[in-house]
N, C-alpha and C. Protein backbone atom coordinates (compact mmCIF):
# COMPACT_ATOMS: atom_id res chain seq x y z
N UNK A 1 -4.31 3.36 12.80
CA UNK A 1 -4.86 3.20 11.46
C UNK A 1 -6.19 3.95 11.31
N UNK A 2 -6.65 4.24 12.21
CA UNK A 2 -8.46 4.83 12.48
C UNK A 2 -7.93 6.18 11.85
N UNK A 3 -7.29 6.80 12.39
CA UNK A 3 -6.44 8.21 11.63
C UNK A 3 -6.51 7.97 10.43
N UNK A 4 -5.88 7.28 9.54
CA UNK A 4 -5.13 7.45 8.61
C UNK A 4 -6.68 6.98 8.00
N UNK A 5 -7.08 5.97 8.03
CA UNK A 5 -8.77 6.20 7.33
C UNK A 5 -9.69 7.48 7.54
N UNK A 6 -9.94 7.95 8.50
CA UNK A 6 -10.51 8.93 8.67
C UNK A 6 -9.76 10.15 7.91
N UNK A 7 -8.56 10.11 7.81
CA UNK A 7 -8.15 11.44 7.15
C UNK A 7 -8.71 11.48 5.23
N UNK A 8 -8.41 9.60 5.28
CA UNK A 8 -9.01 9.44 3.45
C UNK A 8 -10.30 9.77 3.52
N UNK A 9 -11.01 9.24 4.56
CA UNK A 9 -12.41 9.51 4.24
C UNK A 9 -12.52 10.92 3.98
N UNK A 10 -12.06 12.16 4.86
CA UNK A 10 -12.20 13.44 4.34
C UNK A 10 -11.82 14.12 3.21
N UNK A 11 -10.78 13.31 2.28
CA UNK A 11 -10.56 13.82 1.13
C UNK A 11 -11.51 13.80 0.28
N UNK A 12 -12.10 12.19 0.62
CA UNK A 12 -12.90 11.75 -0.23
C UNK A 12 -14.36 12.97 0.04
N UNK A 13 -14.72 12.75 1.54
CA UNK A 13 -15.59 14.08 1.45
C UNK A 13 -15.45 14.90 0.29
N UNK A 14 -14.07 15.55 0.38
CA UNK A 14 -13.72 16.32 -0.30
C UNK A 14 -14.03 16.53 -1.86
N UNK A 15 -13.92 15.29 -2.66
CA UNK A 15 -14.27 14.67 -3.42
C UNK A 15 -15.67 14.53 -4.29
N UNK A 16 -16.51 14.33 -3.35
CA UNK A 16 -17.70 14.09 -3.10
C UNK A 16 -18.61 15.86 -3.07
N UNK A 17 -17.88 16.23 -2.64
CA UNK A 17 -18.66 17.56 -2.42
C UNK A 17 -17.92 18.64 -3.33
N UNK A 18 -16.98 18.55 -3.95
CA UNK A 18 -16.43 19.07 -5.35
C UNK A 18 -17.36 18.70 -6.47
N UNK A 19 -17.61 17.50 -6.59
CA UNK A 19 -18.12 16.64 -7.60
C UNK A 19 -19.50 17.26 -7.64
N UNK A 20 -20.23 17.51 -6.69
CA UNK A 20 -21.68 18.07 -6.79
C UNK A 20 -22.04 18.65 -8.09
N UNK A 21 -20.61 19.98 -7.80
CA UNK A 21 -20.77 20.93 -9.15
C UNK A 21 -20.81 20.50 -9.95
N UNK A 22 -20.16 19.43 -10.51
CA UNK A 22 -19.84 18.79 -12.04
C UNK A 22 -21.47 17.77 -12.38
N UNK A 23 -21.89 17.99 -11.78
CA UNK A 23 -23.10 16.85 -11.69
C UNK A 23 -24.09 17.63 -12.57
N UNK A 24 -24.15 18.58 -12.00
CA UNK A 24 -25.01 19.42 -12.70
C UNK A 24 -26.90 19.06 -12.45
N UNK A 25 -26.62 18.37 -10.80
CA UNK A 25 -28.41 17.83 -10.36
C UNK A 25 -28.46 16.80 -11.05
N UNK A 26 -27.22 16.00 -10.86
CA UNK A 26 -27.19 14.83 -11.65
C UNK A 26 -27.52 14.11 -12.55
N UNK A 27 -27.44 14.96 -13.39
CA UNK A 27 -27.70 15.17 -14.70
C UNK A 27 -26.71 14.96 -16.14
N UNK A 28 -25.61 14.85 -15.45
CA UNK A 28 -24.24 14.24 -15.85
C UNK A 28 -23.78 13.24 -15.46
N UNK A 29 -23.55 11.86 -16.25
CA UNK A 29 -23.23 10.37 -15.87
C UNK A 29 -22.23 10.23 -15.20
N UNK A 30 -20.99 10.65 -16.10
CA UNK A 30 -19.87 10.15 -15.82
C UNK A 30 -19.43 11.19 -14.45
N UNK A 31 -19.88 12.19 -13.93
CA UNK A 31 -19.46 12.86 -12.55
C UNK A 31 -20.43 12.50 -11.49
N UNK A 32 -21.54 12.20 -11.74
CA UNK A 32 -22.73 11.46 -11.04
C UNK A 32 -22.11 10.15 -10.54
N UNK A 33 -21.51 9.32 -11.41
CA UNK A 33 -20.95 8.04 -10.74
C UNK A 33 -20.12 8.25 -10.29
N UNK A 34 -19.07 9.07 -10.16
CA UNK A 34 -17.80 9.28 -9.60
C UNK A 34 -18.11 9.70 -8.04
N UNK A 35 -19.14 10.95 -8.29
CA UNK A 35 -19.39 11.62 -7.27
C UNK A 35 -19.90 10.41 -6.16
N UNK A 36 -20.96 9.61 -6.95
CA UNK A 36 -21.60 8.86 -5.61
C UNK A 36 -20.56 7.33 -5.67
N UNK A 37 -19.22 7.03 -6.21
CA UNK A 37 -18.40 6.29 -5.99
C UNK A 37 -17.92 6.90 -4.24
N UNK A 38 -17.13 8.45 -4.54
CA UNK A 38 -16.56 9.09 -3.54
C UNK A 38 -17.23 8.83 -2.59
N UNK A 39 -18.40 9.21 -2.09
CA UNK A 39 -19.18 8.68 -1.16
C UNK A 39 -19.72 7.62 -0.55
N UNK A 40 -19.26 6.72 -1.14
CA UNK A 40 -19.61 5.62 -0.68
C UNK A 40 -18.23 5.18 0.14
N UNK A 41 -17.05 5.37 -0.61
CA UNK A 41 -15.76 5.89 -0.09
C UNK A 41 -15.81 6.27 1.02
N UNK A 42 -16.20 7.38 0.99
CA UNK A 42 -16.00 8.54 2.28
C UNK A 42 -16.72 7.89 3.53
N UNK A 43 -17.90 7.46 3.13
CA UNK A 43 -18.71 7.02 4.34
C UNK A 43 -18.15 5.55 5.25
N UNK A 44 -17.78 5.29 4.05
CA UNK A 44 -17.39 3.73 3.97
C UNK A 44 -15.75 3.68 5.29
N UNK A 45 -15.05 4.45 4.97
CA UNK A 45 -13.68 4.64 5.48
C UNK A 45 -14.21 5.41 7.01
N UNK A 46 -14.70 6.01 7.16
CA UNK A 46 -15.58 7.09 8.13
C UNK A 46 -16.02 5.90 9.16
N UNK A 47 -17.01 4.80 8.61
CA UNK A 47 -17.38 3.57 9.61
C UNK A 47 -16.20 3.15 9.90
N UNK A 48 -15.32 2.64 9.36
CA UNK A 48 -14.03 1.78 9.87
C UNK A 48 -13.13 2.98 10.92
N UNK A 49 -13.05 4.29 10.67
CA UNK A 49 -12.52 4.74 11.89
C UNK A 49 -13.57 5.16 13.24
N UNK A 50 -14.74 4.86 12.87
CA UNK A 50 -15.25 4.85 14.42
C UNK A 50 -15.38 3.58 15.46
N UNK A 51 -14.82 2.27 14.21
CA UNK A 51 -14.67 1.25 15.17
C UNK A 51 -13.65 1.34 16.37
N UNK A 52 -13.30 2.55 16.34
CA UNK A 52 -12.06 2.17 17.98
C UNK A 52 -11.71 4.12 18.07
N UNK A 53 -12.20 4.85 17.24
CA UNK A 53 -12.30 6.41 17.63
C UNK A 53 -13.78 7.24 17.80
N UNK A 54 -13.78 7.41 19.10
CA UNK A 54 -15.28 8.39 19.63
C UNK A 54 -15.85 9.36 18.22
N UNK A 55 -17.17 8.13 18.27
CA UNK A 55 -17.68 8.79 16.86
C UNK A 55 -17.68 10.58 16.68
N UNK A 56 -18.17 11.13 18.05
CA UNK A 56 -18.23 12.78 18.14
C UNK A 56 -17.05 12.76 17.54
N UNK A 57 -15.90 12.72 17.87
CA UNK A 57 -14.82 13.15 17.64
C UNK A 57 -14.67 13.12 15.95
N UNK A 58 -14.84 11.47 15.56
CA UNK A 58 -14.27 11.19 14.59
C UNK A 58 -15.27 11.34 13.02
N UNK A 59 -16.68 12.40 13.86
CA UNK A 59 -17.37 12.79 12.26
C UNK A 59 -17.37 14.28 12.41
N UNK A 60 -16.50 15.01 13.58
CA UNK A 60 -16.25 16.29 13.65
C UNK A 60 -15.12 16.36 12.81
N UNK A 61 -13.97 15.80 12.83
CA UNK A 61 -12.94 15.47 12.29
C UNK A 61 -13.27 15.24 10.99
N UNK A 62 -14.26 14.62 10.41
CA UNK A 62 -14.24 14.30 8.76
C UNK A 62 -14.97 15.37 8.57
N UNK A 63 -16.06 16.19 9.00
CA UNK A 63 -16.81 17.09 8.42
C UNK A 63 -16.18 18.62 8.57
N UNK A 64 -15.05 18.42 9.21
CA UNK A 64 -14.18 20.17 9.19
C UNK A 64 -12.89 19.65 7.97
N UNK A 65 -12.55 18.07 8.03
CA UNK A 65 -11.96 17.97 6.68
C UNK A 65 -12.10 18.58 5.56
N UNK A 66 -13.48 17.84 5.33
CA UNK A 66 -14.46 18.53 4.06
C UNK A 66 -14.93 19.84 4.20
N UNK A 67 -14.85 20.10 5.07
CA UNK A 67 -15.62 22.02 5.33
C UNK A 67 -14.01 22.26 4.64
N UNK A 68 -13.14 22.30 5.17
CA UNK A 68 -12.32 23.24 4.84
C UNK A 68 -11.69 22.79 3.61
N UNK A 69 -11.36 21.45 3.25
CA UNK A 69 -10.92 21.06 1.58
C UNK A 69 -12.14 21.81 0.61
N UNK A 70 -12.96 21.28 1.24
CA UNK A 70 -14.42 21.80 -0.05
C UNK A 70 -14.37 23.27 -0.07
N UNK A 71 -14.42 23.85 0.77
CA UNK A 71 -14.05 25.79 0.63
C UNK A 71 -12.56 26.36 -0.10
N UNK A 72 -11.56 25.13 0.11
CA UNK A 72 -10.41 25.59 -0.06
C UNK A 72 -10.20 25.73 -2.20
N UNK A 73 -11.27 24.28 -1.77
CA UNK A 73 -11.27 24.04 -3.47
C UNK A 73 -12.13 25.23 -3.91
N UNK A 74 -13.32 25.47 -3.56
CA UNK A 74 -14.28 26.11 -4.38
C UNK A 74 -13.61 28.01 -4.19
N UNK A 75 -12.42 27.80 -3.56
CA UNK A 75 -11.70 29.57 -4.07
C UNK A 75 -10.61 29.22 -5.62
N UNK A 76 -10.38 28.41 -5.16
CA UNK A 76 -9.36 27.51 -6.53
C UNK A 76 -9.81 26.95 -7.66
N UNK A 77 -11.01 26.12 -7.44
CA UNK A 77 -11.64 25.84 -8.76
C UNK A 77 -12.70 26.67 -9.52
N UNK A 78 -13.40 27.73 -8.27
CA UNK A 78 -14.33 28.44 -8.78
C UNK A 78 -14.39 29.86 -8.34
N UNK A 79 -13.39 30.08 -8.57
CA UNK A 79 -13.43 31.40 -8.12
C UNK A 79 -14.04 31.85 -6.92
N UNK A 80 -14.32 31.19 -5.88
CA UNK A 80 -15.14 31.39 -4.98
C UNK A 80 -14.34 32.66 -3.96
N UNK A 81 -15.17 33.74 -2.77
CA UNK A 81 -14.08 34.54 -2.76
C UNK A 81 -13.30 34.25 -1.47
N UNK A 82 -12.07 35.04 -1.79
CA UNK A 82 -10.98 34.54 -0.39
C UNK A 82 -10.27 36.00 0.39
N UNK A 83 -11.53 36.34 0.69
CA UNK A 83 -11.34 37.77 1.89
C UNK A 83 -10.77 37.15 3.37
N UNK A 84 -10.44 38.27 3.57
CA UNK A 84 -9.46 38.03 5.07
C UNK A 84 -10.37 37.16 6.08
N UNK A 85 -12.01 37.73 6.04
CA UNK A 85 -12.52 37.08 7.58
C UNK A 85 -13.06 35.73 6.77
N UNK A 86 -13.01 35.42 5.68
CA UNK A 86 -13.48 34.03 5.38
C UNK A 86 -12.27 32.88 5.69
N UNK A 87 -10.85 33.05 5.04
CA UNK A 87 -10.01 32.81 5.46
C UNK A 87 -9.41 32.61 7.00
N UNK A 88 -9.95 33.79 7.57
CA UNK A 88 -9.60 33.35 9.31
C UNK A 88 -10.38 32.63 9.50
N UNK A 89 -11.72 32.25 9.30
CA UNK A 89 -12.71 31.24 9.78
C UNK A 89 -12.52 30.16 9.39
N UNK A 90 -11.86 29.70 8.10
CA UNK A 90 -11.61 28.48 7.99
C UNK A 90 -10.16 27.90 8.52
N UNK A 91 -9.41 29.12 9.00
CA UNK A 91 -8.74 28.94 9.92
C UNK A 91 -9.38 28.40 11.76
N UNK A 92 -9.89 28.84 11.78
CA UNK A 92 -10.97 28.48 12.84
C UNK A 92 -11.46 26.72 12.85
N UNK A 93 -11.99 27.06 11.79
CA UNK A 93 -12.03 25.24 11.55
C UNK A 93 -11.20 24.09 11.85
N UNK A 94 -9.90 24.96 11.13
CA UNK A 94 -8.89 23.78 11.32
C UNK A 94 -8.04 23.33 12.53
N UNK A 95 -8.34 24.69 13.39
CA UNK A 95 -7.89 24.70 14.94
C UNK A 95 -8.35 23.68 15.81
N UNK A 96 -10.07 23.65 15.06
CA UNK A 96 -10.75 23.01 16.04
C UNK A 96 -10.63 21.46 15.63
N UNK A 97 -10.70 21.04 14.35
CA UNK A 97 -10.23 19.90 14.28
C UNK A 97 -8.93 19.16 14.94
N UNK A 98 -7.77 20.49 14.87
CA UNK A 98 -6.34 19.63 15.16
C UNK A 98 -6.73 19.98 16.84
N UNK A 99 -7.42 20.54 17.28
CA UNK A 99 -8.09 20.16 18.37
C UNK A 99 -8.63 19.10 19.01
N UNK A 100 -9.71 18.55 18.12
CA UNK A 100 -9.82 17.66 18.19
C UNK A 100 -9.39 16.06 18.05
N UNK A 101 -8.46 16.39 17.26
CA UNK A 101 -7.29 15.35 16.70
C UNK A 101 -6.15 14.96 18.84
N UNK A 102 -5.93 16.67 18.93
CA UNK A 102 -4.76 15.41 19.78
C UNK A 102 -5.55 15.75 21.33
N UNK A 103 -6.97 15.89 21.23
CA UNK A 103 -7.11 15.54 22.87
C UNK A 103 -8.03 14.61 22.31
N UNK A 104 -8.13 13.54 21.80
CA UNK A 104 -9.16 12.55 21.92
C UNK A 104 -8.85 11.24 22.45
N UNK A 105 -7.31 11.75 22.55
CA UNK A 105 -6.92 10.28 23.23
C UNK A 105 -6.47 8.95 22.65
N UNK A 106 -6.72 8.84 21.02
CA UNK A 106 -6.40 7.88 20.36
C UNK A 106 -4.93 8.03 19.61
């Protein structure tokens, strides 16, 4: 179950760090509350999978979630750009997470 929370918590990362933009320096209500709903989320689900998964492991695991959802979004929602060596690197990322995923032992 520590998995399966930790994977929500990274959406929610995900979430959370999409939402920034819409905030506008929080300066916007209704994405300001959402945004710091997500986070409380994210963090919140994040504690419950380190009760029984090696925290290293399991905030490397939520923060290459969000590295790579939050980059994946900001080529999709914002035009952000998607050249070959940016793309291999966030390929890189995700190696190291599913790396980290099946030698941790849980």
């Amino acid at each position: 179950m520590s998995w399966t929370y930790l994977l929500i918590a990274g959406v929610f990362e995900i979430g959370w760090a999409v939402g920034l933009e819409y905030t506008e320096g929080f300066t916007r209500p209704v994405p300001s509350v959402l945004t710091g709903i997500a986070m409380i989320i994210s963090i919140g689900l994040l504690a419950q999978a380190v009760k029984t998964l090696p925290v290293g492991t399991a905030y490397a695991v939520w923060t290459g979630i969000g590295a790579v959802g939050t980059a994946v979004a900001g080529i999709i929602l914002f035009g952000e750009p998607r050249n070959v060596m940016r793309l291999l690197f966030i390929g890189f990322i995700i190696a190291g997470v599913a790396g980290l995923k099946f030698t941790a032992g849980h």
